[in-house]
N, C-alpha and C. Protein backbone atom coordinates (compact mmCIF):
# COMPACT_ATOMS: atom_id res chain seq x y z
N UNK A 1 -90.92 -19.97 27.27
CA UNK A 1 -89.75 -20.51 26.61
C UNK A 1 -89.20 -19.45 25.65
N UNK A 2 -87.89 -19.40 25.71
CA UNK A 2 -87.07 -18.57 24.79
C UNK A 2 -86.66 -19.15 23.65
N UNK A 3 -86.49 -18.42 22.54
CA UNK A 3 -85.82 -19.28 21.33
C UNK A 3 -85.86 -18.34 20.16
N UNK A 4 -84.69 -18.29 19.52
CA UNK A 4 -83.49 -17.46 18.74
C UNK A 4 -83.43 -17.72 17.48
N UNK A 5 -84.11 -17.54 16.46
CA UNK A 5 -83.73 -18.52 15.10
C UNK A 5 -82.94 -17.53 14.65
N UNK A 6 -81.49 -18.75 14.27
CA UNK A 6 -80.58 -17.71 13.43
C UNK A 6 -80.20 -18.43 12.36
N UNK A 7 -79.77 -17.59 10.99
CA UNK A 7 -78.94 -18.18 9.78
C UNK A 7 -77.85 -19.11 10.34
N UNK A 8 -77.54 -20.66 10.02
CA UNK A 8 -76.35 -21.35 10.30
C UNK A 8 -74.66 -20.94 9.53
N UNK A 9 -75.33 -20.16 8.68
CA UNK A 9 -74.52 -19.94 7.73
C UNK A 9 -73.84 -18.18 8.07
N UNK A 10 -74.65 -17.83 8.61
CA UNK A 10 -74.56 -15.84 8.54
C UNK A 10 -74.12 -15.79 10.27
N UNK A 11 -74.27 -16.24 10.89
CA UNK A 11 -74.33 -16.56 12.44
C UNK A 11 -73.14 -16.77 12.64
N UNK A 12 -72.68 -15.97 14.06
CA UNK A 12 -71.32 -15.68 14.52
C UNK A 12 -71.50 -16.19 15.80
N UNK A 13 -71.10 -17.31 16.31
CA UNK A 13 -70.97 -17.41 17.53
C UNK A 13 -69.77 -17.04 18.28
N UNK A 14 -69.19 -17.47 17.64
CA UNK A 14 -67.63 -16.66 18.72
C UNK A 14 -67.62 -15.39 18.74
N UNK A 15 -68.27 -14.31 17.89
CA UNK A 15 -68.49 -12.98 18.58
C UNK A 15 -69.46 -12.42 19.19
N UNK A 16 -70.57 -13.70 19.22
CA UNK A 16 -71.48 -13.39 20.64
C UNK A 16 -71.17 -13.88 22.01
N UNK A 17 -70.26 -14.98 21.96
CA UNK A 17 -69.76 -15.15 23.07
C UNK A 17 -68.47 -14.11 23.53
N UNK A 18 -67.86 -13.66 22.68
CA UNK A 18 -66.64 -12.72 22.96
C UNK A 18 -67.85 -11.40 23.63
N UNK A 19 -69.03 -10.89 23.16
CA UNK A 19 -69.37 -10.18 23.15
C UNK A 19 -69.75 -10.08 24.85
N UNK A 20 -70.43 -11.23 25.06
CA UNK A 20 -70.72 -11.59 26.23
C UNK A 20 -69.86 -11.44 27.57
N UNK A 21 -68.60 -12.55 27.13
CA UNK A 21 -67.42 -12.57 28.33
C UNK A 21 -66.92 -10.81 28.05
N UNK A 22 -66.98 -9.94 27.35
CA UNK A 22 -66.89 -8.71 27.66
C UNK A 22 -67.73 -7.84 28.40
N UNK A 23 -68.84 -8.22 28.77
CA UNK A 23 -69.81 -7.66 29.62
C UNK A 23 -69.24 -8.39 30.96
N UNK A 24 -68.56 -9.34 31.31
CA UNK A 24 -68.08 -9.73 32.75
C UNK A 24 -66.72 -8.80 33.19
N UNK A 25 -66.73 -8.90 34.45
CA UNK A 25 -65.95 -7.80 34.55
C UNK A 25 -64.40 -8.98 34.81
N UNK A 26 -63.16 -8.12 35.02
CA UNK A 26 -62.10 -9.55 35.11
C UNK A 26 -62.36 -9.97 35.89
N UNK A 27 -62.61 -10.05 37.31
CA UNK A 27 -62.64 -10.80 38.46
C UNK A 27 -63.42 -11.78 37.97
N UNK A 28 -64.52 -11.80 37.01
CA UNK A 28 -65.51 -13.04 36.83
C UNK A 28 -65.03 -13.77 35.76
N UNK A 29 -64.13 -13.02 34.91
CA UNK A 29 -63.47 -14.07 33.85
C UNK A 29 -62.87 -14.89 34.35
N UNK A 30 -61.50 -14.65 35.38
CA UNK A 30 -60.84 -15.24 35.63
C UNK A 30 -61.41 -16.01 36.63
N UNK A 31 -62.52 -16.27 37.48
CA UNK A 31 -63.19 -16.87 38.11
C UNK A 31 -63.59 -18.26 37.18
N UNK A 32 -64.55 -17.91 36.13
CA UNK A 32 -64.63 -18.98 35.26
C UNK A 32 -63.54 -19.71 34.62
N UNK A 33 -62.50 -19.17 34.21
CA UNK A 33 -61.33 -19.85 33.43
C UNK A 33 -61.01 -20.77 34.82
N UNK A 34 -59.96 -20.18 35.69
CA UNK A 34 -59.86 -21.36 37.14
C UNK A 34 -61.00 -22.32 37.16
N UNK A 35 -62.35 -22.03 36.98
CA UNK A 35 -62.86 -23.44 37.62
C UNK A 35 -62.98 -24.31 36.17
N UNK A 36 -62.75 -23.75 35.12
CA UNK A 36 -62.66 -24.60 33.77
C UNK A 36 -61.67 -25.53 33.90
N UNK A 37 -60.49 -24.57 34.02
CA UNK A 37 -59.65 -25.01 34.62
C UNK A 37 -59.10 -26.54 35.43
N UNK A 38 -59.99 -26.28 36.55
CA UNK A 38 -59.87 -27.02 37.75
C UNK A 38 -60.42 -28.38 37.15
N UNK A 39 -61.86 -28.31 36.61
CA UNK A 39 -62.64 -29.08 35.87
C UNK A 39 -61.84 -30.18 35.17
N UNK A 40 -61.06 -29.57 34.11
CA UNK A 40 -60.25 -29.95 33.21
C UNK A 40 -59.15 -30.90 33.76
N UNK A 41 -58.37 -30.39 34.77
CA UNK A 41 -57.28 -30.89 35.55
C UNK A 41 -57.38 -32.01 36.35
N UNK A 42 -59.10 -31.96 37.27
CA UNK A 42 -59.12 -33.23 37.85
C UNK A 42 -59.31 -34.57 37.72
N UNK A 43 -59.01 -35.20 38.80
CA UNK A 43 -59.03 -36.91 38.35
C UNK A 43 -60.63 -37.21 37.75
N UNK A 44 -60.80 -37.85 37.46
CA UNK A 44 -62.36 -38.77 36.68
C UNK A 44 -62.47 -39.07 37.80
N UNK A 45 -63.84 -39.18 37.98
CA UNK A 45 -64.51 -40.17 39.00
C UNK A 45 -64.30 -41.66 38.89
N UNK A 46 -63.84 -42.32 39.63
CA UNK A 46 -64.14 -44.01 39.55
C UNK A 46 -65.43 -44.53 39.50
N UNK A 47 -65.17 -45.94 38.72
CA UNK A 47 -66.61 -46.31 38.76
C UNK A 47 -66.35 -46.83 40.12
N UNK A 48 -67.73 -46.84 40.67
CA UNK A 48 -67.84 -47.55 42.26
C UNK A 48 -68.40 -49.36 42.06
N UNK A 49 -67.00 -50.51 41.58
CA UNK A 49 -67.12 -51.68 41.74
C UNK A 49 -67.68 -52.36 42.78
N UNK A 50 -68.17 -51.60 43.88
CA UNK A 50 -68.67 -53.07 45.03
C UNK A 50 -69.98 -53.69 44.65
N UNK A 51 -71.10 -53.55 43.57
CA UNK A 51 -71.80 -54.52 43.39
C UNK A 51 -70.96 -55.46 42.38
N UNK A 52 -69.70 -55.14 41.79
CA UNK A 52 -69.38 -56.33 40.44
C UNK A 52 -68.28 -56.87 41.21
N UNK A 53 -67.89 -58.66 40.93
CA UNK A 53 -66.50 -58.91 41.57
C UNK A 53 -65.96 -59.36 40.16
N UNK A 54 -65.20 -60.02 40.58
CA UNK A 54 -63.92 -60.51 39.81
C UNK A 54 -64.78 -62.04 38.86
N UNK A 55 -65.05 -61.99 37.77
CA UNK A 55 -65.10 -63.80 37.50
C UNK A 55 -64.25 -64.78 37.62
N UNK A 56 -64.00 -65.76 38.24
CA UNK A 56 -62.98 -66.87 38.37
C UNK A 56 -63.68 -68.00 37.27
N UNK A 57 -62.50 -68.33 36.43
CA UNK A 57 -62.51 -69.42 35.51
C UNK A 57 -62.09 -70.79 36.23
């Protein structure tokens, strides 16, 4: 197991992640953004109702 203890306070995450998506080359950025993307854009799943019906009063 891996594990990182860092200051909450001194700790930069957005320039370890900037640091990171700079080690990808563009073809893989823009690979990830599209499927974020895509993610983002599509419909929700439905719930699947055929075990519940309708109650009648």
């Amino acid at each position: 197991m891996v594990s990182n203890k860092v200051n909450m306070l001194t700790h930069d995450q957005g320039f370890e992640d900037l640091q990171y998506w700079l080690t990808k080359s563009p073809i893989e950025r823009l690979a990830c953004v599209t499927y974020l993307v895509k993610q983002y854009h599509s419909k929700p799943l439905r719930m699947d109702k055929t075990k519940y019906g309708k109650i009648k009063f």
